[in-house]
Protein backbone atom coordinates (compact mmCIF):
# COMPACT_ATOMS: atom_id res chain seq x y z
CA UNK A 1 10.46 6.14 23.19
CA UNK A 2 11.62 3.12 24.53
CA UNK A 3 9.95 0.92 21.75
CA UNK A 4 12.13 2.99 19.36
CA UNK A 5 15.06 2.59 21.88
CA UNK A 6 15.50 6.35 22.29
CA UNK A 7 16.04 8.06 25.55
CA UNK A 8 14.37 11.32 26.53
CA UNK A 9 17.57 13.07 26.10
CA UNK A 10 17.81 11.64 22.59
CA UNK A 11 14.53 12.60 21.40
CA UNK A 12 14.28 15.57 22.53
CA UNK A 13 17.90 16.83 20.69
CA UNK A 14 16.25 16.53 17.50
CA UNK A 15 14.12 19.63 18.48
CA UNK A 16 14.89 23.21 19.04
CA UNK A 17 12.44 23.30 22.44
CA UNK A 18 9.44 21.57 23.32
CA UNK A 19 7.30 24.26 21.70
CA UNK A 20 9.41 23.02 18.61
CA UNK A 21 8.28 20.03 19.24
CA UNK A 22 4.65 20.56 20.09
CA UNK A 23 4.53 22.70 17.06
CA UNK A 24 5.49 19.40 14.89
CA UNK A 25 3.31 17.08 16.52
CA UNK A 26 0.48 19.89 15.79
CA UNK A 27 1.58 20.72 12.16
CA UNK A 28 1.32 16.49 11.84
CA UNK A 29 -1.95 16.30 12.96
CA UNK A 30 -2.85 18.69 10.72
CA UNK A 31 -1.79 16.86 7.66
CA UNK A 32 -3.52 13.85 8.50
CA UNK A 33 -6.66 15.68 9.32
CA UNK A 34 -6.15 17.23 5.65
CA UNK A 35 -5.38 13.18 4.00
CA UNK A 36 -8.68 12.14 5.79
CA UNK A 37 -11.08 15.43 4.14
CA UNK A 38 -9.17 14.58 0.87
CA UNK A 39 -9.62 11.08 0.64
CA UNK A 40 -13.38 12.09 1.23
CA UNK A 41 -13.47 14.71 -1.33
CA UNK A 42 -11.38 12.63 -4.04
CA UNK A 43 -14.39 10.47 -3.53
CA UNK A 44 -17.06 13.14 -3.92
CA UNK A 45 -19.00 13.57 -7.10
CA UNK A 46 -17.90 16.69 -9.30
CA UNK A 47 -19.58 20.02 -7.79
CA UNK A 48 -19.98 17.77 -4.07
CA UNK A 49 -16.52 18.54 -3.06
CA UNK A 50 -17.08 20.96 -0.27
CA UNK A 51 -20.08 18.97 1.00
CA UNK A 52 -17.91 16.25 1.04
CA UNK A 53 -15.15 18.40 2.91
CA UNK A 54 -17.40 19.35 5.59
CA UNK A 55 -19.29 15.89 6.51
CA UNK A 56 -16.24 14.03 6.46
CA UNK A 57 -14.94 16.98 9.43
CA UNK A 58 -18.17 16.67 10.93
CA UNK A 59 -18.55 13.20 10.96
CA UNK A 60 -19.48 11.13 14.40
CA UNK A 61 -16.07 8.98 14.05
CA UNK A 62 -13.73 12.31 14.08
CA UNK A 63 -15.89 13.96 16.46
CA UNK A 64 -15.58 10.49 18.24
CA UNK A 65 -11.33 10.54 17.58
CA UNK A 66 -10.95 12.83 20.51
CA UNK A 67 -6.89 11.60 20.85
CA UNK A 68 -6.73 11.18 16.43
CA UNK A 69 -8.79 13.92 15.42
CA UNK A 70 -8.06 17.74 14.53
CA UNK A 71 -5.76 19.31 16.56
CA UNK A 72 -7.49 22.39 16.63
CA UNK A 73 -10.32 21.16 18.54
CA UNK A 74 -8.59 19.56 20.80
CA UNK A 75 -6.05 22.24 21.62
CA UNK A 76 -7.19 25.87 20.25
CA UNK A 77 -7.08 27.00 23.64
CA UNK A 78 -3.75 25.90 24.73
CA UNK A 79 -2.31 27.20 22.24
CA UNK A 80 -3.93 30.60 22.92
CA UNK A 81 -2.19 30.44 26.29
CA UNK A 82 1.03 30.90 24.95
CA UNK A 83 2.87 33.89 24.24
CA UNK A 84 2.39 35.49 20.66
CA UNK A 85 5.66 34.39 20.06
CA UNK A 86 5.19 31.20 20.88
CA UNK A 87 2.36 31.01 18.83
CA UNK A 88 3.68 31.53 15.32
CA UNK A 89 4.43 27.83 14.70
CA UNK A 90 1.34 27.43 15.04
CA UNK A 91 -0.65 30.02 13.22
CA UNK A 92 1.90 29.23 10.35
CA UNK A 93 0.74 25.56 10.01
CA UNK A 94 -2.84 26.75 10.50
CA UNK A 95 -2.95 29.48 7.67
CA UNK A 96 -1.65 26.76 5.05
CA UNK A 97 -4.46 24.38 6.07
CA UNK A 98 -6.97 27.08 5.86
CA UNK A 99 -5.02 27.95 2.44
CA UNK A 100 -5.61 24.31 1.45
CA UNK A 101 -9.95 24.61 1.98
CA UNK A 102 -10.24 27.72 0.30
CA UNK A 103 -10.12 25.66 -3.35
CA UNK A 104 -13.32 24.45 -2.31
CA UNK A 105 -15.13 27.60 -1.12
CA UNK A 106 -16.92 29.23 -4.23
CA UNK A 107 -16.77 32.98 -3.55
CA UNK A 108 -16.51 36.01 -5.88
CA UNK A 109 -12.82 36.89 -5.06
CA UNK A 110 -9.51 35.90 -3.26
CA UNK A 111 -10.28 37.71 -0.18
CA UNK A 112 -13.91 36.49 0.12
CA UNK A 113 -12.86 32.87 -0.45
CA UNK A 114 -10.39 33.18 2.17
CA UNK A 115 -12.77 34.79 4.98
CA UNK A 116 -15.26 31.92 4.29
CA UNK A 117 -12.67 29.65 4.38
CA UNK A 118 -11.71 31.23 8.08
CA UNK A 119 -14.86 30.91 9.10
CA UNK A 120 -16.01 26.99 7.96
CA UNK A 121 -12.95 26.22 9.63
CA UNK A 122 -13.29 27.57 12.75
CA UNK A 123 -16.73 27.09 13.53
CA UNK A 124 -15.82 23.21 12.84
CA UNK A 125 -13.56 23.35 15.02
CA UNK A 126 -15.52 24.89 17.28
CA UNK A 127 -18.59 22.61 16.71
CA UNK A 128 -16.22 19.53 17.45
CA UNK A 129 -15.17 20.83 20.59
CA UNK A 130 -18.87 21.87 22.14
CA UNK A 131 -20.22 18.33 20.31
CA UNK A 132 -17.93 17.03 22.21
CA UNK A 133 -19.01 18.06 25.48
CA UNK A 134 -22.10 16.31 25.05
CA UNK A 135 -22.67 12.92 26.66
CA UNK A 136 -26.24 11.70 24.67
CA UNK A 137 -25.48 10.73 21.11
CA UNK A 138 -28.58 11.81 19.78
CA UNK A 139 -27.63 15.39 21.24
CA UNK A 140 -23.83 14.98 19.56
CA UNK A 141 -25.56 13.77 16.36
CA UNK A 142 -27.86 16.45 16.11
CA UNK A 143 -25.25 19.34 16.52
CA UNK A 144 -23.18 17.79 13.63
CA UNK A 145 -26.08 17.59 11.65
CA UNK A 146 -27.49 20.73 11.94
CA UNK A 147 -23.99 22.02 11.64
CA UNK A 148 -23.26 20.57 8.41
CA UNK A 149 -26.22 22.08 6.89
CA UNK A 150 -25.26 25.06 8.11
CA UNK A 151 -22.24 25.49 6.93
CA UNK A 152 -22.94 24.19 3.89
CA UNK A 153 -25.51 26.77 3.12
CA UNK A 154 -22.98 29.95 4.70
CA UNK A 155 -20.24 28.41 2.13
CA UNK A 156 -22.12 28.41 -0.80
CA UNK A 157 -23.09 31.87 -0.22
């Protein structure tokens, strides 16, 4: 704030509350999150697009980008600590990224694509977080991998 020559009091007018806030910086995230898988799938070959959705997610620089990388990882369970309430910000900006995968999922209806689309997600996010945890690479390497291919094959179901 001081770079930008703002005081504390200045910033924070141009939000409602700090969950107003928090739910910006987290709706932000998001997108950039979504410009990195997109710039991944633009370059995929025709009919690779959801491989190349998922391995650019799971890939050892993101999982690496604790500070840059998706928000949900990184903050799923504060944001569960909040009341419901609260929490609609949130699950608003969520849904529409969700929304955005589900043009990749191949599925037999609306619904379907949608539920897979729930689940990729959040077992990404989830394998982010527990890869995460892990201190050996080889051991953070291999649960990206094996997640990938499993994920892939679930998806394509």
């Amino acid at each position: 704030m001081r770079d930008l020559r703002l005081t504390h009091g200045g910033f924070y007018r141009h939000f409602e509350s700090k969950e107003d806030l928090f739910a910006e910086a987290f709706e932000q995230s998001l997108k950039e999150l979504w410009d990195r898988l997109t710039k991944a799938i633009e370059q995929a070959a025709r009919g690779g697009e959801l491989k190349a959705l998922i391995d650019a997610y799971l890939d050892v620089d993101h999982l690496n980008d604790v500070a840059g990388g998706c928000p949900v990882a990184a903050l799923a369970s504060e944001v569960a600590r909040r009341p419901p309430g609260a929490r609609r910000p949130f699950l608003r900006v969520l849904r529409a990224h969700i929304g955005r995968m589900e043009q990749y999922i191949p599925a037999e209806n609306a619904e379907r694509r949608r539920a897979k689309a729930i689940s990729l997600f959040t077992g990404m996010a989830g394998t982010l977080t527990v890869a995460r945890a892990f201190t050996e690479e080889q051991d953070r390497r291999a649960i990206l991998d094996g997640a990938k291919e499993f994920y892939l094959a679930a998806a394509q179901r």
